[in-house]
C-alpha atoms as a PDB file:
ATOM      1  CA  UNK A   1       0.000   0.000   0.000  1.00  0.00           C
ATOM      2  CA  UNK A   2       1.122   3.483  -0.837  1.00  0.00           C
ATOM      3  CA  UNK A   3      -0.125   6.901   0.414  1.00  0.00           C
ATOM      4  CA  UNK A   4       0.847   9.894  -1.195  1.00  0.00           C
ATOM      5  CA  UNK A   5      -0.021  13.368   0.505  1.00  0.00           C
ATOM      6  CA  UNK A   6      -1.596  16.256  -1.698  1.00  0.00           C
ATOM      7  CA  UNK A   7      -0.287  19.682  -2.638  1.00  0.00           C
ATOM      8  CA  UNK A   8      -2.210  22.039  -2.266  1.00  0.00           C
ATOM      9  CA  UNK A   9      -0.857  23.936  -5.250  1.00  0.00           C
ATOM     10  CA  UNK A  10      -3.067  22.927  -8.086  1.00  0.00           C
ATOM     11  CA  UNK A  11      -2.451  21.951 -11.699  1.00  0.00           C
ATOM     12  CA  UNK A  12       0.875  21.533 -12.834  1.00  0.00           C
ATOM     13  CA  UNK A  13       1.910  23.443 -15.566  1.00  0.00           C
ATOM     14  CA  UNK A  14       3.997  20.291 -16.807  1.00  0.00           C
ATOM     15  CA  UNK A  15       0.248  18.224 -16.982  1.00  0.00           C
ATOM     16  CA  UNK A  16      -0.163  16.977 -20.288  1.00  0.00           C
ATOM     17  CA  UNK A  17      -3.277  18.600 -22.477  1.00  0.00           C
ATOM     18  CA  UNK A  18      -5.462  15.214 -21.960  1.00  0.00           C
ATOM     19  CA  UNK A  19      -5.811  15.208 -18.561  1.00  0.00           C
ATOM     20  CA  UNK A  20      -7.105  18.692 -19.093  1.00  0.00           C
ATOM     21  CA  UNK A  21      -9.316  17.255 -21.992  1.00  0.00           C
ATOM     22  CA  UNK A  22     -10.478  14.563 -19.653  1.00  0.00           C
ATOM     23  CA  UNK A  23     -11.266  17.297 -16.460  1.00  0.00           C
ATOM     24  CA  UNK A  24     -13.232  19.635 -19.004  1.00  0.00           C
ATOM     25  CA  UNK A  25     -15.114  16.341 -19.379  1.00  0.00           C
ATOM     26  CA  UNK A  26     -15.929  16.175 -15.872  1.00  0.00           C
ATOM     27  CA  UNK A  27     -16.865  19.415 -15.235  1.00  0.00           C
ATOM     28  CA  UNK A  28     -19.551  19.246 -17.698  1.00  0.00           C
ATOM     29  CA  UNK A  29     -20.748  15.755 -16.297  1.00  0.00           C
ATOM     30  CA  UNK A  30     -21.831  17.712 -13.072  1.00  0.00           C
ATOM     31  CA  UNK A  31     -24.856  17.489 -11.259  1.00  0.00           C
ATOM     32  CA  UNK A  32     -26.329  15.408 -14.546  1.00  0.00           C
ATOM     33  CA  UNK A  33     -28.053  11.628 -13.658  1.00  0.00           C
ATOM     34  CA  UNK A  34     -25.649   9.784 -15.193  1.00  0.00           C
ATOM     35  CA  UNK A  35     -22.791  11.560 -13.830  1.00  0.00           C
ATOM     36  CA  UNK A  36     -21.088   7.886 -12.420  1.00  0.00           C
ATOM     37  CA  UNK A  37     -20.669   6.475 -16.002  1.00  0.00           C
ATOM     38  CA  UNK A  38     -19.983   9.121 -17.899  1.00  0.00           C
ATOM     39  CA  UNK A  39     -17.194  10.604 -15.910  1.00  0.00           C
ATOM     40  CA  UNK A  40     -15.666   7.818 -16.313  1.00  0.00           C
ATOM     41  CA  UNK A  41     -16.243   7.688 -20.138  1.00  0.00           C
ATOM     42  CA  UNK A  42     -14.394  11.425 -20.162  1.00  0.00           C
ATOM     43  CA  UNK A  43     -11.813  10.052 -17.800  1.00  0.00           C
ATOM     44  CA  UNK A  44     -11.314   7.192 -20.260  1.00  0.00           C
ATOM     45  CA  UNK A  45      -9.806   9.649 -22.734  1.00  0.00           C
ATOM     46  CA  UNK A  46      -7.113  10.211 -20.398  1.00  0.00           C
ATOM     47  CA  UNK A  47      -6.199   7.074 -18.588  1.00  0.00           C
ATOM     48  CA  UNK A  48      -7.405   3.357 -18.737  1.00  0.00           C
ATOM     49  CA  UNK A  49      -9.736   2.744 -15.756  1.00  0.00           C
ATOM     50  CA  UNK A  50     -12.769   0.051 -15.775  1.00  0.00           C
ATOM     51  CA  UNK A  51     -14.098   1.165 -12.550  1.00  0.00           C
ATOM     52  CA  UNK A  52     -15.133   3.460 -10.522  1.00  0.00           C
ATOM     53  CA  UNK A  53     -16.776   4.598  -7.133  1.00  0.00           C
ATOM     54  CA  UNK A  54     -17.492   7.032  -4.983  1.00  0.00           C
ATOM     55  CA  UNK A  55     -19.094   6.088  -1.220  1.00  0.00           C
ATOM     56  CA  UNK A  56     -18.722   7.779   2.216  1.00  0.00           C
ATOM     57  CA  UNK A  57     -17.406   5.428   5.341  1.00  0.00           C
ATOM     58  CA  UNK A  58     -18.677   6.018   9.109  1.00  0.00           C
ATOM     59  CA  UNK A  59     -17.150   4.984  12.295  1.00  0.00           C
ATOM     60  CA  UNK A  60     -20.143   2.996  13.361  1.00  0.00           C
ATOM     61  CA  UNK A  61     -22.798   2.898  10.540  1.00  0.00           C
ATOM     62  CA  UNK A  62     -22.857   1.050   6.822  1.00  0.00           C
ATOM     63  CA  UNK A  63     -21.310   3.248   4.127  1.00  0.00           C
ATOM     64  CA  UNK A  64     -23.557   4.643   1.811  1.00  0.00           C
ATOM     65  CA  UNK A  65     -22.971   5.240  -2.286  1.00  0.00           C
ATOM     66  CA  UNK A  66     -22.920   8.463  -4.101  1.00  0.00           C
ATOM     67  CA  UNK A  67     -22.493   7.321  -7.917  1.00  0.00           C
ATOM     68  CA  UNK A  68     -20.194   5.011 -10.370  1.00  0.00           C
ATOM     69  CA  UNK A  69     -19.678   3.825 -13.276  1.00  0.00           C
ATOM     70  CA  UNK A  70     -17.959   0.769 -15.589  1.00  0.00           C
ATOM     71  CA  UNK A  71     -16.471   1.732 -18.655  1.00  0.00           C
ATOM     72  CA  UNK A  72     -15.614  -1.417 -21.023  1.00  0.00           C
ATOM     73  CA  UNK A  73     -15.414  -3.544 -18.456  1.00  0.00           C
ATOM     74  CA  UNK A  74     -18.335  -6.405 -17.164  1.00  0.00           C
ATOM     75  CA  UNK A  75     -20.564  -4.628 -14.478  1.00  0.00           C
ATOM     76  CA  UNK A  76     -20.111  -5.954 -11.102  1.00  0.00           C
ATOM     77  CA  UNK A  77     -20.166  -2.470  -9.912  1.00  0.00           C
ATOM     78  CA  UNK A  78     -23.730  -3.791  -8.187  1.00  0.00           C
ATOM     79  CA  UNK A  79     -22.880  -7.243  -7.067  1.00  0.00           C
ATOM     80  CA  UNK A  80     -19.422  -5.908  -5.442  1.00  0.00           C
ATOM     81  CA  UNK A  81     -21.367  -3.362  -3.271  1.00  0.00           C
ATOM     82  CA  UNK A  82     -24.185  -5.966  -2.212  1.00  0.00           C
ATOM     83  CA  UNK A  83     -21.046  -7.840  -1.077  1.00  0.00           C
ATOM     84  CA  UNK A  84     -18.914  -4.813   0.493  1.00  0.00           C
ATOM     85  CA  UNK A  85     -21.624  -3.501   2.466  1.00  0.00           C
ATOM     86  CA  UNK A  86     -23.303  -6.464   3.904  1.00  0.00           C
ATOM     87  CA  UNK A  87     -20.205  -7.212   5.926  1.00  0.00           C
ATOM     88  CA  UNK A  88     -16.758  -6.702   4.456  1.00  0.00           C
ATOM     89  CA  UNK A  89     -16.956  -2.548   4.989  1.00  0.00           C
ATOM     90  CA  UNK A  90     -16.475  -4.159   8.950  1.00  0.00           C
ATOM     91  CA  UNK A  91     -12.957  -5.907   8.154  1.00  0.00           C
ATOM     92  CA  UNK A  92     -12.093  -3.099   5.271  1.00  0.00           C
ATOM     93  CA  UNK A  93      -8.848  -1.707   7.033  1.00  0.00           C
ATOM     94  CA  UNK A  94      -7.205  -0.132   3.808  1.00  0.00           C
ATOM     95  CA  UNK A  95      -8.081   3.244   4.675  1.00  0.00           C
ATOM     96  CA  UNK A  96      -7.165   2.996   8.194  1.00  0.00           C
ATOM     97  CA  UNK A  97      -4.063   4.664   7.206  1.00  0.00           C
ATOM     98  CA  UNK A  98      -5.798   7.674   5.943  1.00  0.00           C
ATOM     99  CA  UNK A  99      -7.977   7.848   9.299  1.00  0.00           C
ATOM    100  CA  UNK A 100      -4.751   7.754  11.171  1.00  0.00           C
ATOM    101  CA  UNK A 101      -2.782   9.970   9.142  1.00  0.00           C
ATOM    102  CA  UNK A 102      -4.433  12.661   7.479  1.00  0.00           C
ATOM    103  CA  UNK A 103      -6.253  15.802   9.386  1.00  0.00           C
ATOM    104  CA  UNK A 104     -10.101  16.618   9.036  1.00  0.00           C
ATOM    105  CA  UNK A 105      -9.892  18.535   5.809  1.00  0.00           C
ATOM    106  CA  UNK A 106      -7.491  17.665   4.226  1.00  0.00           C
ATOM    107  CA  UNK A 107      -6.653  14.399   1.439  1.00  0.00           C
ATOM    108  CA  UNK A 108      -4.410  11.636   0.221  1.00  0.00           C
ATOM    109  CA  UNK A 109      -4.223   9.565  -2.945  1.00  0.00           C
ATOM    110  CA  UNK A 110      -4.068   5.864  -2.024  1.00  0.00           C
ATOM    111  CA  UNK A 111      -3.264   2.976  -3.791  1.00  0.00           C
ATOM    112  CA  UNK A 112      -3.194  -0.539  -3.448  1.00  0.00           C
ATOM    113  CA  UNK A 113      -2.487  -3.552  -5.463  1.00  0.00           C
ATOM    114  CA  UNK A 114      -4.822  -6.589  -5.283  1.00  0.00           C
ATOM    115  CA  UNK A 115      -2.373  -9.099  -3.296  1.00  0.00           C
ATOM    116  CA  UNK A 116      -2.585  -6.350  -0.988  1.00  0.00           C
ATOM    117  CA  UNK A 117      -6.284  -6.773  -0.145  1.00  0.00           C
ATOM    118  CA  UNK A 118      -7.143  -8.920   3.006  1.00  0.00           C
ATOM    119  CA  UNK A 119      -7.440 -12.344   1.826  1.00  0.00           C
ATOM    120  CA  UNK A 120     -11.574 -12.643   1.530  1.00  0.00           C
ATOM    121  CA  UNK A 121     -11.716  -9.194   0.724  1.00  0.00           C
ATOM    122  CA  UNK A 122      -9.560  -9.721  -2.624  1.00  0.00           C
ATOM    123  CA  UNK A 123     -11.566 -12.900  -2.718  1.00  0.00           C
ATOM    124  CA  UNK A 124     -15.006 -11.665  -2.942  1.00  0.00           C
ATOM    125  CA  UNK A 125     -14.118  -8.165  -4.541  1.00  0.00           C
ATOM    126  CA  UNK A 126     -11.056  -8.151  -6.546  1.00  0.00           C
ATOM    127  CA  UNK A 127     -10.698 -11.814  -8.023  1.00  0.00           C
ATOM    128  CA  UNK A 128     -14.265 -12.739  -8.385  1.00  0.00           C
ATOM    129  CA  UNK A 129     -14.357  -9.865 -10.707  1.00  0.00           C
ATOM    130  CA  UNK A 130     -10.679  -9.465 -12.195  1.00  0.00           C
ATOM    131  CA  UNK A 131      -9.733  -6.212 -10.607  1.00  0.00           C
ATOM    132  CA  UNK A 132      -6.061  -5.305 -10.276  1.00  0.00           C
ATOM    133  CA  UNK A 133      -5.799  -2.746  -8.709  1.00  0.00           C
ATOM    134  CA  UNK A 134      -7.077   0.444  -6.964  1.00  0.00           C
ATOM    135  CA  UNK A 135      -6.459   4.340  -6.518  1.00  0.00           C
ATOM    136  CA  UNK A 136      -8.284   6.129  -4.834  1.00  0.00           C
ATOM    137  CA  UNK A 137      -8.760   9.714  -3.567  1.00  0.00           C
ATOM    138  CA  UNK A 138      -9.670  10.144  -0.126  1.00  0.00           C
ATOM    139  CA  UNK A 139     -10.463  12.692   2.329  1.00  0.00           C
ATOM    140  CA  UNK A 140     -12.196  13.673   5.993  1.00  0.00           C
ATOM    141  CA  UNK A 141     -15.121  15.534   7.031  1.00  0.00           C
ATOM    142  CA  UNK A 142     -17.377  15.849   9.810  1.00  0.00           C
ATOM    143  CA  UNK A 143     -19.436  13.280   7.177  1.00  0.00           C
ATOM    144  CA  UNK A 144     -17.283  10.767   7.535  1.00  0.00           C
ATOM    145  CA  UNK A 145     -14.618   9.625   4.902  1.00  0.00           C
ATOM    146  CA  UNK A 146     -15.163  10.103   1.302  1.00  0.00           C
ATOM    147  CA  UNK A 147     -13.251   8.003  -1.108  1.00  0.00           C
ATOM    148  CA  UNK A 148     -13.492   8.548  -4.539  1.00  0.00           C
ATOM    149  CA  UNK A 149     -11.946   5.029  -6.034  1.00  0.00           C
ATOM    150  CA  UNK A 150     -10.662   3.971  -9.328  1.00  0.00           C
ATOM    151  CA  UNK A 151     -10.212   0.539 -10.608  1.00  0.00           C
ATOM    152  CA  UNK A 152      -7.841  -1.562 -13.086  1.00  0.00           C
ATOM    153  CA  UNK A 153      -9.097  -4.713 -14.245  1.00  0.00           C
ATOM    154  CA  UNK A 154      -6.062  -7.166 -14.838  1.00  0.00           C
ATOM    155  CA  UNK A 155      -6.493  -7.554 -19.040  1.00  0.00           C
ATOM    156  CA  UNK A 156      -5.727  -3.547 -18.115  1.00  0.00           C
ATOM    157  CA  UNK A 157      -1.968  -2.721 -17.331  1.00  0.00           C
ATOM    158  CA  UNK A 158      -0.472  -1.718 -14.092  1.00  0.00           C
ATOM    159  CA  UNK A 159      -0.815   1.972 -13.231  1.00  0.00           C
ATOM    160  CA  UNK A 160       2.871   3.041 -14.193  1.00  0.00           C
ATOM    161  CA  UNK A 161       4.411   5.741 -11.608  1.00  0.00           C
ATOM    162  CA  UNK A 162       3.740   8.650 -14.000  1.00  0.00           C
ATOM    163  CA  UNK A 163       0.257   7.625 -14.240  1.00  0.00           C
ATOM    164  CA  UNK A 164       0.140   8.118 -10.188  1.00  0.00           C
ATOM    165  CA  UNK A 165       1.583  11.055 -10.408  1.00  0.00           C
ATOM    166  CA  UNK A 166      -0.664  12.987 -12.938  1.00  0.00           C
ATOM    167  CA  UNK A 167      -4.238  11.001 -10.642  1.00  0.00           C
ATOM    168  CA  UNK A 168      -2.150  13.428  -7.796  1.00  0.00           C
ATOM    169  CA  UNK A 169      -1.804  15.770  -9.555  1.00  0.00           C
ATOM    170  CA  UNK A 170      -5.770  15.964 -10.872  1.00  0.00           C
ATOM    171  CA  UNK A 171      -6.738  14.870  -7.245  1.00  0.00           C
ATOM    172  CA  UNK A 172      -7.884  17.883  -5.737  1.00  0.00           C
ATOM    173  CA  UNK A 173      -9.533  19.385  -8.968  1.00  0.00           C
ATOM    174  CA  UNK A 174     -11.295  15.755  -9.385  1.00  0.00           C
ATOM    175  CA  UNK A 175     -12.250  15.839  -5.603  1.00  0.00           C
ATOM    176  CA  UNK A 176     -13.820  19.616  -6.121  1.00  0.00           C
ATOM    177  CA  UNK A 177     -16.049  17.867  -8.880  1.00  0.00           C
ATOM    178  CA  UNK A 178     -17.415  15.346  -6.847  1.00  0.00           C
ATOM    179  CA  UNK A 179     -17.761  17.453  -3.578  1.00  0.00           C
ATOM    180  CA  UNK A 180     -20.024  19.600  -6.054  1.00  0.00           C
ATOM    181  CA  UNK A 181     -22.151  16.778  -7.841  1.00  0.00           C
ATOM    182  CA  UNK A 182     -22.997  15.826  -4.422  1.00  0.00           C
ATOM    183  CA  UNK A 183     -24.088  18.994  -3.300  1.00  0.00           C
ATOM    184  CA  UNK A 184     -26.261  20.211  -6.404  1.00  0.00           C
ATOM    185  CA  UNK A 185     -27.758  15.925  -6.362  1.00  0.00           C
ATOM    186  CA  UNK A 186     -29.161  16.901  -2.505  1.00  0.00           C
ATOM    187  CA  UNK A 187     -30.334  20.627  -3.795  1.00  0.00           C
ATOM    188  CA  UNK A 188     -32.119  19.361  -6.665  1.00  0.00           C
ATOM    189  CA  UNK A 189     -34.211  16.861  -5.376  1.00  0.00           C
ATOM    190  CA  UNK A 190     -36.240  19.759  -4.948  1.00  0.00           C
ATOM    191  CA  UNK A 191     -39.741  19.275  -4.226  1.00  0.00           C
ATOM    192  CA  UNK A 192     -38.876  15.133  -3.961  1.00  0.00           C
ATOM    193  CA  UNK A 193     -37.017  15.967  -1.654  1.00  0.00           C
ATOM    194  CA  UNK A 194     -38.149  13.708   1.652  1.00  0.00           C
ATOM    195  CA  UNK A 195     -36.883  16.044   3.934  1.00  0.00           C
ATOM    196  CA  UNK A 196     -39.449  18.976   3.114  1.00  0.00           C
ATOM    197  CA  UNK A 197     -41.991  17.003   4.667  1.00  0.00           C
ATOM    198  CA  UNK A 198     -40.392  17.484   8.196  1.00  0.00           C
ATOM    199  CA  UNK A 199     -41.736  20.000  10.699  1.00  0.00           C
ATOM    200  CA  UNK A 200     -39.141  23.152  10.309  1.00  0.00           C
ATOM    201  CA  UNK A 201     -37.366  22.142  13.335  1.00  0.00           C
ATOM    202  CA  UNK A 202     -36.737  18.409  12.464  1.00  0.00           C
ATOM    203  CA  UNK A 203     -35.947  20.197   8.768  1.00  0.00           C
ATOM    204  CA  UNK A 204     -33.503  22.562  10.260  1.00  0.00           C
ATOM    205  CA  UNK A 205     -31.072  19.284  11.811  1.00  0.00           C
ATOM    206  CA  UNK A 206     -31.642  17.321   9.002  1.00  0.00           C
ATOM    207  CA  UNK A 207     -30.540  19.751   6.251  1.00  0.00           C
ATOM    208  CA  UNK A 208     -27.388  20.910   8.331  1.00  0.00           C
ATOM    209  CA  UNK A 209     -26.666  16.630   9.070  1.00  0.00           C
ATOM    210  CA  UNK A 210     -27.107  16.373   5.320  1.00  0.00           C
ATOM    211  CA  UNK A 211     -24.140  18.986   4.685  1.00  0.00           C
ATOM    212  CA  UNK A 212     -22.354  16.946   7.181  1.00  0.00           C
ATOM    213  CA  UNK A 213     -22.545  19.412  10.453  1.00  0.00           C
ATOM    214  CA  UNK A 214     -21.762  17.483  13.912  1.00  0.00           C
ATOM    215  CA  UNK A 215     -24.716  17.848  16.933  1.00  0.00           C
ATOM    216  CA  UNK A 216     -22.664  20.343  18.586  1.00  0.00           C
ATOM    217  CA  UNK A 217     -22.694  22.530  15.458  1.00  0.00           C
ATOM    218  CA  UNK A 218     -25.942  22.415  14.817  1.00  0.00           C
ATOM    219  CA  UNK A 219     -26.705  23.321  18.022  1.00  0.00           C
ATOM    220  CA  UNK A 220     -24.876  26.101  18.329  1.00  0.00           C
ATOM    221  CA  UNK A 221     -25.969  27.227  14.939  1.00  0.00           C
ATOM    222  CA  UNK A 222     -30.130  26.928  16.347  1.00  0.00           C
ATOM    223  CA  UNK A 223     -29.599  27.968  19.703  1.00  0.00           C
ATOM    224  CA  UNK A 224     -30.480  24.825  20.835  1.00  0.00           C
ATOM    225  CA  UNK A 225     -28.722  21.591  23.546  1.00  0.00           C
ATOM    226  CA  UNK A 226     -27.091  18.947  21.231  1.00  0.00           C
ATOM    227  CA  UNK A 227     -29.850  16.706  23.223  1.00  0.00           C
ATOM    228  CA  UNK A 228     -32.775  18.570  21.654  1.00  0.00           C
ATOM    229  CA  UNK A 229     -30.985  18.392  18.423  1.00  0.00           C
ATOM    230  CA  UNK A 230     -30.645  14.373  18.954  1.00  0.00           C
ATOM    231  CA  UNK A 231     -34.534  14.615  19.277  1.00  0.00           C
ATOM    232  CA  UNK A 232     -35.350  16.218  16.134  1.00  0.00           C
ATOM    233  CA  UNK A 233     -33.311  14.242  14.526  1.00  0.00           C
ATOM    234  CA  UNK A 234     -34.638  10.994  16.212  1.00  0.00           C
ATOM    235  CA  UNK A 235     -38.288  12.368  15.131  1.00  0.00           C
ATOM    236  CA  UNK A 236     -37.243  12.896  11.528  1.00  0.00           C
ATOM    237  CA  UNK A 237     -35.776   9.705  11.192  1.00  0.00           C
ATOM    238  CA  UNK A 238     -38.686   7.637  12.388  1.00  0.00           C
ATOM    239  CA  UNK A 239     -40.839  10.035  10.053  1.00  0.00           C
ATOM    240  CA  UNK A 240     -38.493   9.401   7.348  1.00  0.00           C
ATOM    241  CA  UNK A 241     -38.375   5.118   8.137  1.00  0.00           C
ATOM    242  CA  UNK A 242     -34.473   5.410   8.420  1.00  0.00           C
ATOM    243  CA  UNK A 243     -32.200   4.941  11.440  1.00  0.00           C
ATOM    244  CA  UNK A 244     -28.790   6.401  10.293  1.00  0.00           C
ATOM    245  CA  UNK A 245     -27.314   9.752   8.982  1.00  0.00           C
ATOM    246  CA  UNK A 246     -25.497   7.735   5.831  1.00  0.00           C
ATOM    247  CA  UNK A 247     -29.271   6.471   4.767  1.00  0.00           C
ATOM    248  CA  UNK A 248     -30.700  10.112   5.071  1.00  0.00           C
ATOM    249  CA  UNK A 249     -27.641  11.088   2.575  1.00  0.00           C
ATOM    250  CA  UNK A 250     -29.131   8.042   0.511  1.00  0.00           C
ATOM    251  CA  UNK A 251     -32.863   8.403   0.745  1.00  0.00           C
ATOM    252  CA  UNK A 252     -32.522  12.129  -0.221  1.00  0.00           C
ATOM    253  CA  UNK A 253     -29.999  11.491  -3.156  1.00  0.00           C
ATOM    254  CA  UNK A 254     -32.127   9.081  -4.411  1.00  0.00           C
ATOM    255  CA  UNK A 255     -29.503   5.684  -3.559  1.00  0.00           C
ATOM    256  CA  UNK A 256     -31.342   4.644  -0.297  1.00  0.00           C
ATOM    257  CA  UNK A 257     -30.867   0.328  -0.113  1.00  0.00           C
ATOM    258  CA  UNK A 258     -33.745  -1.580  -0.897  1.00  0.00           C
ATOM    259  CA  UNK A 259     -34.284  -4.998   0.326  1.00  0.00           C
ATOM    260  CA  UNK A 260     -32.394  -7.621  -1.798  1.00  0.00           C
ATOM    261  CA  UNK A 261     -30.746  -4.820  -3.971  1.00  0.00           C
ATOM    262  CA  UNK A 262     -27.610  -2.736  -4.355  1.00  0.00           C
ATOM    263  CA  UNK A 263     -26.687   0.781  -4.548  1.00  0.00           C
ATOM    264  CA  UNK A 264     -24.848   0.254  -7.648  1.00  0.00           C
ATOM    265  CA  UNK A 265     -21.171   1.142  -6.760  1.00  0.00           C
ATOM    266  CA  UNK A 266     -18.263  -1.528  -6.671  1.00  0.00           C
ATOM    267  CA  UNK A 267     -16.682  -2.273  -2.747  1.00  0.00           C
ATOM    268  CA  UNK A 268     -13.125  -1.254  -1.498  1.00  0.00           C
END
């Protein structure tokens, strides 16, 4: 396993032109439904990657999905998350490093080879569905962990060092994209949106959990005891038939778990 810390300096002038191609891409992907695959179709034109995934990992709840894609590749995007999040996101230690290592608000590149992956992890994840290897862009919030993740399958080759180097370099630009896509998917829900059919109060928490504010925040920001914030948000979860912050993120972005189905998004 490899971490690599980010500047915080931006593009480098010495980035090749496709990269930039590939961004523009991106950008214009934004807040549109199909953002998962076709990102990854724009990021195609830059780099080889069959994968890719973007989820959010608590400290004591299931993660939840945000969006991905499979670019001329099989799909297993939907069986791997099944797998990952019925039990394996328990045992998934490969971003303990990050958790350890890297300050609230700020990000690393990881990446890690296959043979690297805990033994039923690689099993059920990696080698059921040829994957290589992974990179992925990570950072912390009040949220939890984001991790943006791309994926090699092994008819792909290795990612070469220079190929690291530019995903660093495109990290933080890349990160800004998703941060955003998430933000404009929660505003417009709109009048779907679940949430709106809260009393203002229970609203109030529920919008400022959604942008991933802690109790003590919120409270301070209503004037009110982080226990009478707990409240409203205990009230607006058993109005909303969910128990957890990460399925609020989910039921309002539209990628709340069904019974017997995925969210669509490959594992760790």
């Amino acid at each position: 396993m490899q971490i690599v810390p980010l500047s915080s300096t931006g593009l480098a002038a010495r980035t090749p032109a496709r990269p930039y191609e590939a961004l523009a891409g991106v950008i214009a992907e934004v807040g549109e439904p199909h953002f998962g695959p076709a990102a990854l179709a724009h990021l195609n034109r830059w780099m080889p990657l069959c994968w890719w995934s973007i989820y959010r990992l608590f400290d004591d709840q299931p993660p939840v999905m945000h969006a991905s894609g499979s670019f001329e590749a099989p799909d297993g995007t939907l069986d791997s998350w099944r797998v990952y999040r019925a039990s394996l996101y328990r045992r998934d230690k490969t971003f303990l490093s990050v958790r350890e290592r890297v300050a609230p608000g700020a990000a690393a590149l990881l990446h890690w080879n296959a043979k690297e992956i805990p033994a039923r992890h690689r099993r059920e994840i990696y080698s059921r569905h040829g994957l290589r290897e992974r990179l992925s862009i990570v950072s912390q919030d009040p949220g939890g962990l984001l991790a943006v993740n791309f994926y090699r399958h092994m008819e792909q080759h290795p990612f070469a060092d220079d190929e690291i180097d530019a995903m660093r370099t495109l990290a933080r630009p890349l990160l800004a994209c998703v941060n955003r896509h998430l933000a404009l998917s929660v505003a417009d829900t709109g009048a779907q949106n679940p949430v709106q059919r809260l009393t203002g109060r229970e609203r109030d928490v529920c919008e400022r959990l959604l942008k991933a504010w802690t109790h003590e925040g919120i409270a301070a920001d209503l004037g009110l005891s982080p226990a009478t914030v707990k409240t409203y948000r205990d009230r607006a979860f058993e109005r909303l038939g969910i128990r957890h912050r990460n399925e609020l993120f989910a039921l309002v972005t539209g990628h709340l778990d069904k019974p017997d189905a995925g969210s669509g998004c490959p594992g760790a």
